[in-house]
Protein backbone atom coordinates (compact mmCIF):
# COMPACT_ATOMS: atom_id res chain seq x y z
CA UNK A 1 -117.52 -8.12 -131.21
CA UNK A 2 -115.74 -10.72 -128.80
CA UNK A 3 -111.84 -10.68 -129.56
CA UNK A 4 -110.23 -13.36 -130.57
CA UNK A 5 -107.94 -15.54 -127.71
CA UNK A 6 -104.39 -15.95 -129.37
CA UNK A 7 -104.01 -19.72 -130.15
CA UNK A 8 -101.11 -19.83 -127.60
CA UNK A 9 -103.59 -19.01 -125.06
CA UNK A 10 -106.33 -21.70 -126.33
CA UNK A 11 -107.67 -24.31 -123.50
CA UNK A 12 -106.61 -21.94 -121.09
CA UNK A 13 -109.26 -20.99 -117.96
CA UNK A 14 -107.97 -17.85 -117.08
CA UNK A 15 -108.02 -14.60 -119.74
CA UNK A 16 -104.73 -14.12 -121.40
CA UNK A 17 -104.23 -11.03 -119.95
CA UNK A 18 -104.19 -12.39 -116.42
CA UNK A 19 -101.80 -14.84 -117.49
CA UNK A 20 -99.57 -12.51 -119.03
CA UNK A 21 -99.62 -9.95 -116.01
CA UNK A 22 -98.62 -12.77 -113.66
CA UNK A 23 -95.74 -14.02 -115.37
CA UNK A 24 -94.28 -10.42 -116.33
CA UNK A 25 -94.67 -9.50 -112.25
CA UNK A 26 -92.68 -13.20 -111.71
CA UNK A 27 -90.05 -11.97 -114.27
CA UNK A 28 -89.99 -8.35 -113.63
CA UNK A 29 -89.45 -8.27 -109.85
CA UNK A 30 -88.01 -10.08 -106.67
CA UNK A 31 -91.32 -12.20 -105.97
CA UNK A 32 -92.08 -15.36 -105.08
CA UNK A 33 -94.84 -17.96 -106.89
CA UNK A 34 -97.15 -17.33 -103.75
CA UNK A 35 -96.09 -12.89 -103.66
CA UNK A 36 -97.85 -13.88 -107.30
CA UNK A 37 -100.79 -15.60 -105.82
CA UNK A 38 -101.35 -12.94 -103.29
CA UNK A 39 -101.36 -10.43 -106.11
CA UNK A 40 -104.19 -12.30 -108.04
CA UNK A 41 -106.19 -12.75 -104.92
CA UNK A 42 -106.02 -8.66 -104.25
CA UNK A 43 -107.83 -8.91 -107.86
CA UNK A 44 -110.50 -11.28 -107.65
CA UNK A 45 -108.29 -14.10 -109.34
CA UNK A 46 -108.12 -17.46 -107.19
CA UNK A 47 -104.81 -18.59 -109.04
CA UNK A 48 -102.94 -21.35 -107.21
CA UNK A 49 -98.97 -20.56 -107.14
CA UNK A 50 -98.26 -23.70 -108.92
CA UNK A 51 -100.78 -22.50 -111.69
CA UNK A 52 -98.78 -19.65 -111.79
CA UNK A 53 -95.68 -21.47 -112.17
CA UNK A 54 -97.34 -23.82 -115.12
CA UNK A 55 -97.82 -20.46 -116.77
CA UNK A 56 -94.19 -19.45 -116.39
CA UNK A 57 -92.46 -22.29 -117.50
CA UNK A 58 -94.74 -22.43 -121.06
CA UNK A 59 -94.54 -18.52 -121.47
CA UNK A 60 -91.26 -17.54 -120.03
CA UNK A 61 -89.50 -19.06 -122.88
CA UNK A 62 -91.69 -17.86 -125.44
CA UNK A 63 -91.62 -14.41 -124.45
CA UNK A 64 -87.65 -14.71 -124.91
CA UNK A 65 -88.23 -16.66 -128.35
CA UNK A 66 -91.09 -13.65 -129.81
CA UNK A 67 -88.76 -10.24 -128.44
CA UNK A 68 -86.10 -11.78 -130.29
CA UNK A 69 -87.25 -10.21 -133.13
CA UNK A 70 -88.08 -6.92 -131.93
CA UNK A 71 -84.62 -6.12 -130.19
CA UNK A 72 -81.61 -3.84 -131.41
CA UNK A 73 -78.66 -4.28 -132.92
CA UNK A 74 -75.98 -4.75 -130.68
CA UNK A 75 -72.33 -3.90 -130.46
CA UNK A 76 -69.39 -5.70 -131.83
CA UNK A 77 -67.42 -5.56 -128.58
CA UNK A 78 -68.48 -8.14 -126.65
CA UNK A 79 -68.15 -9.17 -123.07
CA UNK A 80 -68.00 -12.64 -121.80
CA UNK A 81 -68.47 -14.17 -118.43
CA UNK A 82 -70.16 -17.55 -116.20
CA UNK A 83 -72.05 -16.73 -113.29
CA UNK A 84 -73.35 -19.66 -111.02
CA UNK A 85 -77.16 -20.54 -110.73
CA UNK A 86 -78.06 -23.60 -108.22
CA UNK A 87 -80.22 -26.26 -109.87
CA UNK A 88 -81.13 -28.94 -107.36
CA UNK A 89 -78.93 -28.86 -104.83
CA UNK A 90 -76.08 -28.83 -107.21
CA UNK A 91 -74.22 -25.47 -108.86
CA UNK A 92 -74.30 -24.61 -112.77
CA UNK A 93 -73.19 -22.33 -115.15
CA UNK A 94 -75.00 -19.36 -116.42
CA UNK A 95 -72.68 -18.18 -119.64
CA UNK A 96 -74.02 -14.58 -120.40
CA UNK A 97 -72.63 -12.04 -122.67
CA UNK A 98 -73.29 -8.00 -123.24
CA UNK A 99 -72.05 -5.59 -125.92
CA UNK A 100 -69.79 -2.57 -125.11
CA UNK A 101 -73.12 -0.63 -123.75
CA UNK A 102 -74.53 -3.25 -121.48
CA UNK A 103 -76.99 -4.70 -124.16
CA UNK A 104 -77.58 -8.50 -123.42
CA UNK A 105 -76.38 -10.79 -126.29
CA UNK A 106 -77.47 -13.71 -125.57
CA UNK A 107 -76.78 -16.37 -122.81
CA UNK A 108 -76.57 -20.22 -121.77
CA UNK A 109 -76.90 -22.32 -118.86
CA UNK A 110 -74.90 -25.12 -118.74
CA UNK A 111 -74.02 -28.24 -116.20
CA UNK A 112 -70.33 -27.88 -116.71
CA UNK A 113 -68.02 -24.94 -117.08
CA UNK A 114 -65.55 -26.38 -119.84
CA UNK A 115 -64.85 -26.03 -123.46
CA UNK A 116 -67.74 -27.92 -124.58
CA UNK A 117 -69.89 -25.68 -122.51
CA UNK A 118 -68.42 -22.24 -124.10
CA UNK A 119 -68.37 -23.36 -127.80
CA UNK A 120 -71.98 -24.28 -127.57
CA UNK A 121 -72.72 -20.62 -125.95
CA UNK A 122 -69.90 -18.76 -128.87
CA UNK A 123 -72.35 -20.74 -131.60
CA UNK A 124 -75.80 -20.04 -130.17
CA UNK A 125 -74.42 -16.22 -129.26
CA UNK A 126 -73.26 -16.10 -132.60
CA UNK A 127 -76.56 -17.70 -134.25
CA UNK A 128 -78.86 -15.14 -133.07
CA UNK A 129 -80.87 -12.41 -134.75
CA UNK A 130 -79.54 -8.73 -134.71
CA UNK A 131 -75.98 -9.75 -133.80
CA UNK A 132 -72.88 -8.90 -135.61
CA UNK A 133 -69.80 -10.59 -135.96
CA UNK A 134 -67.45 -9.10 -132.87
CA UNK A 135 -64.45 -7.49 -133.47
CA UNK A 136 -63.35 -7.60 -130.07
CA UNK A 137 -64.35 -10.26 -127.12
CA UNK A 138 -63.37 -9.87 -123.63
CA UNK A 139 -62.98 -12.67 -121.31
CA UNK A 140 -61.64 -13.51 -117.43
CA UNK A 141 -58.61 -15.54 -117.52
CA UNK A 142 -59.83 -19.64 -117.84
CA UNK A 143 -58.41 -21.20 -120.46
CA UNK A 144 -61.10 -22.57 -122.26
CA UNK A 145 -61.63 -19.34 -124.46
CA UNK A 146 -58.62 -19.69 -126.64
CA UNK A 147 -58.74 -22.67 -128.23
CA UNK A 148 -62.43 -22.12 -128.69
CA UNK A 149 -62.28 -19.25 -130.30
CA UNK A 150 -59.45 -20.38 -132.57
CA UNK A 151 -62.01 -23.49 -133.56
CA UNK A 152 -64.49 -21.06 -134.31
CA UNK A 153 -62.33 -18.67 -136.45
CA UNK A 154 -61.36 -22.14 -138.23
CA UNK A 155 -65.02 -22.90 -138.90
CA UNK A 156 -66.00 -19.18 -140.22
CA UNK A 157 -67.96 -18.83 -137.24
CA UNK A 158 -65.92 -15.96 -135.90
CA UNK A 159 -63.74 -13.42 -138.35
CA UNK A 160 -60.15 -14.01 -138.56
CA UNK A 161 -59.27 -10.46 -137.20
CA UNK A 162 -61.66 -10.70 -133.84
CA UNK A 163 -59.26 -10.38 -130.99
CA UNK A 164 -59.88 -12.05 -127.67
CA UNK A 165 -59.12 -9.87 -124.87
CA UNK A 166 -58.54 -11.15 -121.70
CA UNK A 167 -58.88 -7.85 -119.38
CA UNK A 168 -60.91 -8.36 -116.37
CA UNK A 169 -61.98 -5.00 -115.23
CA UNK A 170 -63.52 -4.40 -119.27
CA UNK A 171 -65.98 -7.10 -117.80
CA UNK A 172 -67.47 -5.15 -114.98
CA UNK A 173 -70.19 -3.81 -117.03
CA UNK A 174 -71.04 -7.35 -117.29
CA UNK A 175 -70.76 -8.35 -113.25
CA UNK A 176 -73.00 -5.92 -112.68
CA UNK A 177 -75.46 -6.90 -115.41
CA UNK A 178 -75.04 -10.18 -113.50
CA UNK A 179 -77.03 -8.45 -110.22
CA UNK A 180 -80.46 -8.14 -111.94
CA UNK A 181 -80.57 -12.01 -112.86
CA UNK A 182 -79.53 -13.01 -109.21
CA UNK A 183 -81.63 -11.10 -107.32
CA UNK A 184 -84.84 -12.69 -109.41
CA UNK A 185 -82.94 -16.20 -109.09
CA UNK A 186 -82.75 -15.92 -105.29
CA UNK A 187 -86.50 -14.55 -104.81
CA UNK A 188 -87.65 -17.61 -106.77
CA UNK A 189 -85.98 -19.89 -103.55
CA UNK A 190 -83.87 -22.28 -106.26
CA UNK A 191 -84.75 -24.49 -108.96
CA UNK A 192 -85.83 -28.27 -108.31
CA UNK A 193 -84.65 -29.46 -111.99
CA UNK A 194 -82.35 -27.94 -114.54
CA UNK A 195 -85.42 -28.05 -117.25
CA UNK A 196 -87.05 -25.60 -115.15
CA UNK A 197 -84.26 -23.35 -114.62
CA UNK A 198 -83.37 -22.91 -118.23
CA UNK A 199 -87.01 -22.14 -119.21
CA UNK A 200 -87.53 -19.27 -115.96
CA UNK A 201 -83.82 -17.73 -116.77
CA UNK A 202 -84.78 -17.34 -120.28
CA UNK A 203 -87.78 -15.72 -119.34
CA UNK A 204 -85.89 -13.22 -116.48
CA UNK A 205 -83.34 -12.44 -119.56
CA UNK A 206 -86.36 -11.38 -121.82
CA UNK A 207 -87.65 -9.21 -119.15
CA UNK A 208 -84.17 -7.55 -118.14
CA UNK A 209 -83.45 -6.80 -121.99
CA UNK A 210 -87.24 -5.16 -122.37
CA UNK A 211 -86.33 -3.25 -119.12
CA UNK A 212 -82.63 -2.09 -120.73
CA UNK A 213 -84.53 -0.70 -123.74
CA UNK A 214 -83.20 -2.75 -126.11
CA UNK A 215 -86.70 -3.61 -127.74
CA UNK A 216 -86.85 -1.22 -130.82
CA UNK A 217 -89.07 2.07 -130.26
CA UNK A 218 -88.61 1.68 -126.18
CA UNK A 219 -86.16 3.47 -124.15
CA UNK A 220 -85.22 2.69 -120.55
CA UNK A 221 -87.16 3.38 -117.62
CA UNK A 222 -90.41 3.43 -120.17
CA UNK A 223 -92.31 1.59 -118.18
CA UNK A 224 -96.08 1.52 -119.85
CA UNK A 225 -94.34 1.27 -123.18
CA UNK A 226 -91.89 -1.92 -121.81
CA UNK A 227 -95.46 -3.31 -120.46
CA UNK A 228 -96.98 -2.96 -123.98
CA UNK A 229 -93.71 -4.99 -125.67
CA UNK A 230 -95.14 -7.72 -123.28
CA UNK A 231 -98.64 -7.48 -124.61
CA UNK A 232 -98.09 -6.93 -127.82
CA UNK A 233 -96.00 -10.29 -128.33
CA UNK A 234 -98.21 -12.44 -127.21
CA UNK A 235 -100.91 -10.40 -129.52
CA UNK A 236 -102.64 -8.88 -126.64
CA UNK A 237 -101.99 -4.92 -127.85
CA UNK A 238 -101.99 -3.55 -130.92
């Protein structure tokens, strides 16, 4: 009996699992579109790399969207920080945060490092599955976390008693963390449009959180079983 293609892969020429393989190798490691295409040709695939970026920037995101559901828990101490991702010639703002254990909470790539910028990643950070309300949140020194954080308290958002913490070296945990998205960021040779970037960053997050072992039932450096979390969300494993 034939098995049935996933809707999400409907209309598409290539089998799913092809598809799927190619973006996790994007994701996963320090390659190029065309280190991508030279992989499918070793297999028989005649992929062009911007086929293989098409597939990215429609799966990338929903790979981030479906594990969603599947991580951890995290912590309640939280660690806050902006690294900077070029978009076009131009520099942006990559707003990530990590519990106490290096567990990626959830992150935002903004156009402007302000207030406006951090509230919006606090709320989405705060919106997400599987994440408590912090007790603690450590920050660097700008002052756009205070008053923030006071709105938020104001709005229920956060509890009254979280503290905000301004101690930089608590944060290194989180610089660190910052590594595995930059090295991905620079093999990819920039982004052309800030569209683009969000969807591929959301996609190198999902990957890096798979390859923490924060999916549930997979521990770190489990590499079959991390390759199986990618199949099975986009129904290609059982």
């Amino acid at each position: 009996m034939e098995k049935v293609r996933p809707v999400i892969f409907k209309w598409r020429q290539f089998e799913p699992a092809m598809i799927v393989a190619s973006v996790n190798w994007y994701l996963r490691y320090s390659l190029s579109l065309r280190d991508v295409e030279e992989l499918l040709i070793e297999r028989g695939v005649s992929a062009d790399h911007t086929t293989v970026w098409r597939w990215v920037q429609r799966y990338a995101p929903e790979l981030e969207k479906r594990l969603r559901l599947r991580l951890k828990p995290t912590h309640k101490s939280w660690r806050v920080d902006e690294t900077y991702v070029r978009v076009k010639g131009k520099w942006t703002y990559l707003y990530r945060a990590v519990d106490s254990s290096g567990a990626t909470i959830d992150f935002l790539l903004s156009a402007h490092r302000d207030a406006a910028a951090a509230k919006r990643f606090f709320q989405k950070a705060l919106r997400s599955v599987g994440h408590p309300t912090p007790r603690v949140i450590n920050v660097d020194k700008h002052p756009c976390y205070p008053p923030v954080v006071v709105e938020l308290k104001k709005e229920g958002l956060l509890g009254r008693r979280c503290r905000l913490r301004p101690v930089r070296y608590l944060n290194n945990i989180l610089e660190q963390d910052h590594r595995a998205i930059k090295r991905r960021v620079k093999a990819s040779q920039g982004f052309r449009s800030f569209w683009a970037a969000r969807r591929t960053i959301a996609g190198y997050e999902a990957v890096n959180m798979i390859r923490k072992g924060q999916a549930r039932r997979v521990g770190k450096g489990e590499v079959a079983q991390q390759l199986r979390v990618v199949a099975q969300v986009f129904e290609l494993a059982a």
